[in-house]
C-alpha atoms as a PDB file:
ATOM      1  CA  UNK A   1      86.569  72.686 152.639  1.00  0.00           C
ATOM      2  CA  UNK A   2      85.829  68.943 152.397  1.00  0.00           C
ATOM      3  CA  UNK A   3      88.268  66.268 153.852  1.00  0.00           C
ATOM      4  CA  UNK A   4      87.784  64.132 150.338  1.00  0.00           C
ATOM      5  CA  UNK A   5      89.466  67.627 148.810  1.00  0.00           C
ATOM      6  CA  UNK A   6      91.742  67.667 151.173  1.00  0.00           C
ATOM      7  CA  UNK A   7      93.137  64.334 151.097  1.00  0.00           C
ATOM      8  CA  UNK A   8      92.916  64.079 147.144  1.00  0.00           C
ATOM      9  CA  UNK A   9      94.609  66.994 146.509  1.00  0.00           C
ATOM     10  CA  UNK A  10      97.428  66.395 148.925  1.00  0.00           C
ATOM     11  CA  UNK A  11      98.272  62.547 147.677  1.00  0.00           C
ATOM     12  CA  UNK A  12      98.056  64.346 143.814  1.00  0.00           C
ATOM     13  CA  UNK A  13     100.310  67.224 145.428  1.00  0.00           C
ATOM     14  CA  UNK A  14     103.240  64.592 146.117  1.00  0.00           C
ATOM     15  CA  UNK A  15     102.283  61.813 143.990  1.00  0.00           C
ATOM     16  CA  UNK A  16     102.669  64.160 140.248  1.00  0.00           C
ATOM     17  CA  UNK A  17     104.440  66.664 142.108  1.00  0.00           C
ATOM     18  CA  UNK A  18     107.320  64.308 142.441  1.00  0.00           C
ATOM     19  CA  UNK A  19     106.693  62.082 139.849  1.00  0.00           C
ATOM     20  CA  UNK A  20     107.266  65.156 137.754  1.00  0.00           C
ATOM     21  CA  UNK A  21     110.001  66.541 139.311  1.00  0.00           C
ATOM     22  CA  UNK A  22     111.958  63.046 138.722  1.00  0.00           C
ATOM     23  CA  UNK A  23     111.096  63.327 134.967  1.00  0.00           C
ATOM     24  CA  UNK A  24     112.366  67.181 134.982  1.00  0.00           C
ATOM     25  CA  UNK A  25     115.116  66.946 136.424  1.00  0.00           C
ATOM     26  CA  UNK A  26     115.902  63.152 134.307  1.00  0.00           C
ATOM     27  CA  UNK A  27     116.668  60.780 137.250  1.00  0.00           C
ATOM     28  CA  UNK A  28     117.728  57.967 135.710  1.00  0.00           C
ATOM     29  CA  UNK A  29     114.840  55.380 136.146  1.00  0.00           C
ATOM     30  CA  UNK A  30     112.856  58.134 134.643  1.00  0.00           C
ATOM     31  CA  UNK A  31     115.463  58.206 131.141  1.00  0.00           C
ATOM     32  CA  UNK A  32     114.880  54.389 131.219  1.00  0.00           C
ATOM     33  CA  UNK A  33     110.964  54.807 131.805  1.00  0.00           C
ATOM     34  CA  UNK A  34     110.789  57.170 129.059  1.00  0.00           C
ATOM     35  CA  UNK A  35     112.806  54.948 126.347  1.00  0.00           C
ATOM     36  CA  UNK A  36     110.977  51.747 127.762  1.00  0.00           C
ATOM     37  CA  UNK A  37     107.850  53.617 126.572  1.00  0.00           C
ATOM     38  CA  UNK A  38     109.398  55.101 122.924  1.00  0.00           C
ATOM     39  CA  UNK A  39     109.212  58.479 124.600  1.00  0.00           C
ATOM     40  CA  UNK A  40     112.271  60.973 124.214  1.00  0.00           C
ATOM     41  CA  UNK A  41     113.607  62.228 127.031  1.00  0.00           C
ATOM     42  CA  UNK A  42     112.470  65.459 126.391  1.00  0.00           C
ATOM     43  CA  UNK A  43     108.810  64.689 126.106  1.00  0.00           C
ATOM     44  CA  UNK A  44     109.132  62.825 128.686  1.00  0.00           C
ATOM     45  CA  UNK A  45     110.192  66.036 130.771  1.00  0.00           C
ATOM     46  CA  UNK A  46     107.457  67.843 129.132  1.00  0.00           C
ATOM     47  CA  UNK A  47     105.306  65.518 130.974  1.00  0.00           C
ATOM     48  CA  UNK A  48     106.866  66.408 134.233  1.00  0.00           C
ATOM     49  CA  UNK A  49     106.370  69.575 133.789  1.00  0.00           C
ATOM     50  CA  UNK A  50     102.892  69.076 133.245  1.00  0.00           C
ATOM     51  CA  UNK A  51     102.478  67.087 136.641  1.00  0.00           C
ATOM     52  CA  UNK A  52     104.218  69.562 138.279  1.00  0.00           C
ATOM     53  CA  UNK A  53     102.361  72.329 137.254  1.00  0.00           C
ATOM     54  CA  UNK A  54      98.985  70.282 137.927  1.00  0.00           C
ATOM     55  CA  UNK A  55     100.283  69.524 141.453  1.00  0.00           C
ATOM     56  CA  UNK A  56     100.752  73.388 141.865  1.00  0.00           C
ATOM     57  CA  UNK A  57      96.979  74.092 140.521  1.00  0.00           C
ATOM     58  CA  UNK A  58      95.450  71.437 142.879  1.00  0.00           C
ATOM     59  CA  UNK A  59      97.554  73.265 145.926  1.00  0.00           C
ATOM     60  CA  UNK A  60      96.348  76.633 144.901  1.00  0.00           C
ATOM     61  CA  UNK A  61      92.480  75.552 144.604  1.00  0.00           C
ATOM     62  CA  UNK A  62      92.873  73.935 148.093  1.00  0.00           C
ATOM     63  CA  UNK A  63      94.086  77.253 149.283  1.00  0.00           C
ATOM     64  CA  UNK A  64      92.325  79.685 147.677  1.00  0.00           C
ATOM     65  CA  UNK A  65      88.291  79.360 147.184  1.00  0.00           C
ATOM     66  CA  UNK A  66      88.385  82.084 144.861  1.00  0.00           C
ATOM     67  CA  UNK A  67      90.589  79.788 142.660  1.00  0.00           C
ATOM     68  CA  UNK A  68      88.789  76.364 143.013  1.00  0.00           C
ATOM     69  CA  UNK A  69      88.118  76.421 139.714  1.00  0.00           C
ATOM     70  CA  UNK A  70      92.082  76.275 138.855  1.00  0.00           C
ATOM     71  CA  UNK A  71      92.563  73.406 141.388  1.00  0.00           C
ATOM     72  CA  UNK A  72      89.332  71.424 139.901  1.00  0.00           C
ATOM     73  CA  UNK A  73      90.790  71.876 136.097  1.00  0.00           C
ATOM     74  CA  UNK A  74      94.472  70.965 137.119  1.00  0.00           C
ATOM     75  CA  UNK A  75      92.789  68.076 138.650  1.00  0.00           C
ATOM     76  CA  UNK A  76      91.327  67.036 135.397  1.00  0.00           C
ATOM     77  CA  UNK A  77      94.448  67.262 133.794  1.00  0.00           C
ATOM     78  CA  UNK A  78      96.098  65.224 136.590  1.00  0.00           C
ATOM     79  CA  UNK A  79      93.549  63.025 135.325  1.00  0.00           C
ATOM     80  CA  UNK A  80      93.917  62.745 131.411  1.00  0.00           C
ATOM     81  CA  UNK A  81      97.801  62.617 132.204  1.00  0.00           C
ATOM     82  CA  UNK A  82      97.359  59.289 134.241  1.00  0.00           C
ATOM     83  CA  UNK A  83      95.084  57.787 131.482  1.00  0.00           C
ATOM     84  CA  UNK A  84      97.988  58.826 128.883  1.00  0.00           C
ATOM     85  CA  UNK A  85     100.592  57.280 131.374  1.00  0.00           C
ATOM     86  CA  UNK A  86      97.909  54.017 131.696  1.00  0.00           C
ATOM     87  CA  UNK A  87      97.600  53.537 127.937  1.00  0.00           C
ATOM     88  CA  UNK A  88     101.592  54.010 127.110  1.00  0.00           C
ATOM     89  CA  UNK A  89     102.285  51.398 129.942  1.00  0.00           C
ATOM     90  CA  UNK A  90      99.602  49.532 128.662  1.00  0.00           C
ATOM     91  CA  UNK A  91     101.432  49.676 125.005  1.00  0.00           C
ATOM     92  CA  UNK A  92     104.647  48.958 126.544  1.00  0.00           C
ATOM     93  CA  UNK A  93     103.395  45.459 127.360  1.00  0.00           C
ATOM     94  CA  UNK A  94     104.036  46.369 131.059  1.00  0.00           C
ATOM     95  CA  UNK A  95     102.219  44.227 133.527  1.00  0.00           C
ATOM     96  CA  UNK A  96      99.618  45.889 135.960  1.00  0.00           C
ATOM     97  CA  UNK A  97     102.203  46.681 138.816  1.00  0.00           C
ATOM     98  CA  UNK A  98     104.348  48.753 136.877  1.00  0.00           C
ATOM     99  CA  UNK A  99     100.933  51.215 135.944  1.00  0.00           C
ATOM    100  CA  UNK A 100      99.324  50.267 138.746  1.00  0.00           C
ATOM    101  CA  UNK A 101     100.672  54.045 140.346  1.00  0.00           C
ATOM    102  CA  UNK A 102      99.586  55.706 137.466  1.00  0.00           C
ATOM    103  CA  UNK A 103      95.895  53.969 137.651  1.00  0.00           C
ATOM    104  CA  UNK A 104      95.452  54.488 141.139  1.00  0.00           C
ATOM    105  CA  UNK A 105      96.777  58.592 140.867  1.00  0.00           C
ATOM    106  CA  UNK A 106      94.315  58.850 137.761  1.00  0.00           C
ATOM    107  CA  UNK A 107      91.338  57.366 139.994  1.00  0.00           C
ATOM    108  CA  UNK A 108      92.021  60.333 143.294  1.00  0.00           C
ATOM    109  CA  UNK A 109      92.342  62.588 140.424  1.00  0.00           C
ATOM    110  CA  UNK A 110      88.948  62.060 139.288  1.00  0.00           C
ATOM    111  CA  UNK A 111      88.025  62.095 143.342  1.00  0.00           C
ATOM    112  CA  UNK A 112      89.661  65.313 143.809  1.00  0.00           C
ATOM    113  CA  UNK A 113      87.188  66.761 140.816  1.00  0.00           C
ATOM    114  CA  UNK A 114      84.360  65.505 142.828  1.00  0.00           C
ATOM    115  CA  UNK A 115      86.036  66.829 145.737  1.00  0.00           C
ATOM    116  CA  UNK A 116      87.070  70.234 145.217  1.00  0.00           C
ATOM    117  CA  UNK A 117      83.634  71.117 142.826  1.00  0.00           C
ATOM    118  CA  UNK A 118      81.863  69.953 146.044  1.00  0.00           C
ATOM    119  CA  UNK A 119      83.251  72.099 148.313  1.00  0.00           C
END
């Protein structure tokens, strides 16, 4: 397995994995991010659950060759959900260090692809 897979797929691991979790389980800066955005809450923990379930793809194609595959696709939708959270920031009128998370998470998402197909 190739350290670029390896170190890709752990920063998405705890990056969305918690990310997510905080928009689950609706920490509070997470409520605010989502009506900041003109999210509801709920959609907004739809997206959490999305992250989370992306970080536990990418953990299961690190660990399991036969299931690469599963960690490479989770990492592409690791992917399109940073690009979503990019553009709604973007909308927002945010400034670049409040996506700037989001935009660097989308980019090792896109290495972890290149990562885990190259493995």
């Amino acid at each position: 397995m190739g350290v670029l897979a390896w170190i890709t797929g752990v920063l998405l691991i705890v990056g969305f994995g918690l990310a997510g979790i905080s928009k689950v389980t609706k920490q509070q800066q997470m409520v605010d991010a989502a009506g900041h955005m003109g999210m509801s809450v709920q959609q907004f923990q739809m997206i959490g659950g999305l992250e989370v379930a992306g970080a536990i793809g990418v953990l299961i194609g690190l660990v399991s060759e036969d299931l690469r595959g599963l960690g490479i696709a989770a990492a592409i939708g690791l992917a399109l959900v940073g690009i979503g959270a990019v553009i709604f920031h973007v909308r927002a009128g945010d400034k670049p260090p409040a996506f700037a998370p989001a935009a660097v998470l989308t980019i090792v998402a896109v290495l972890a692809v290149v990562g885990l197909a190259g493995m």
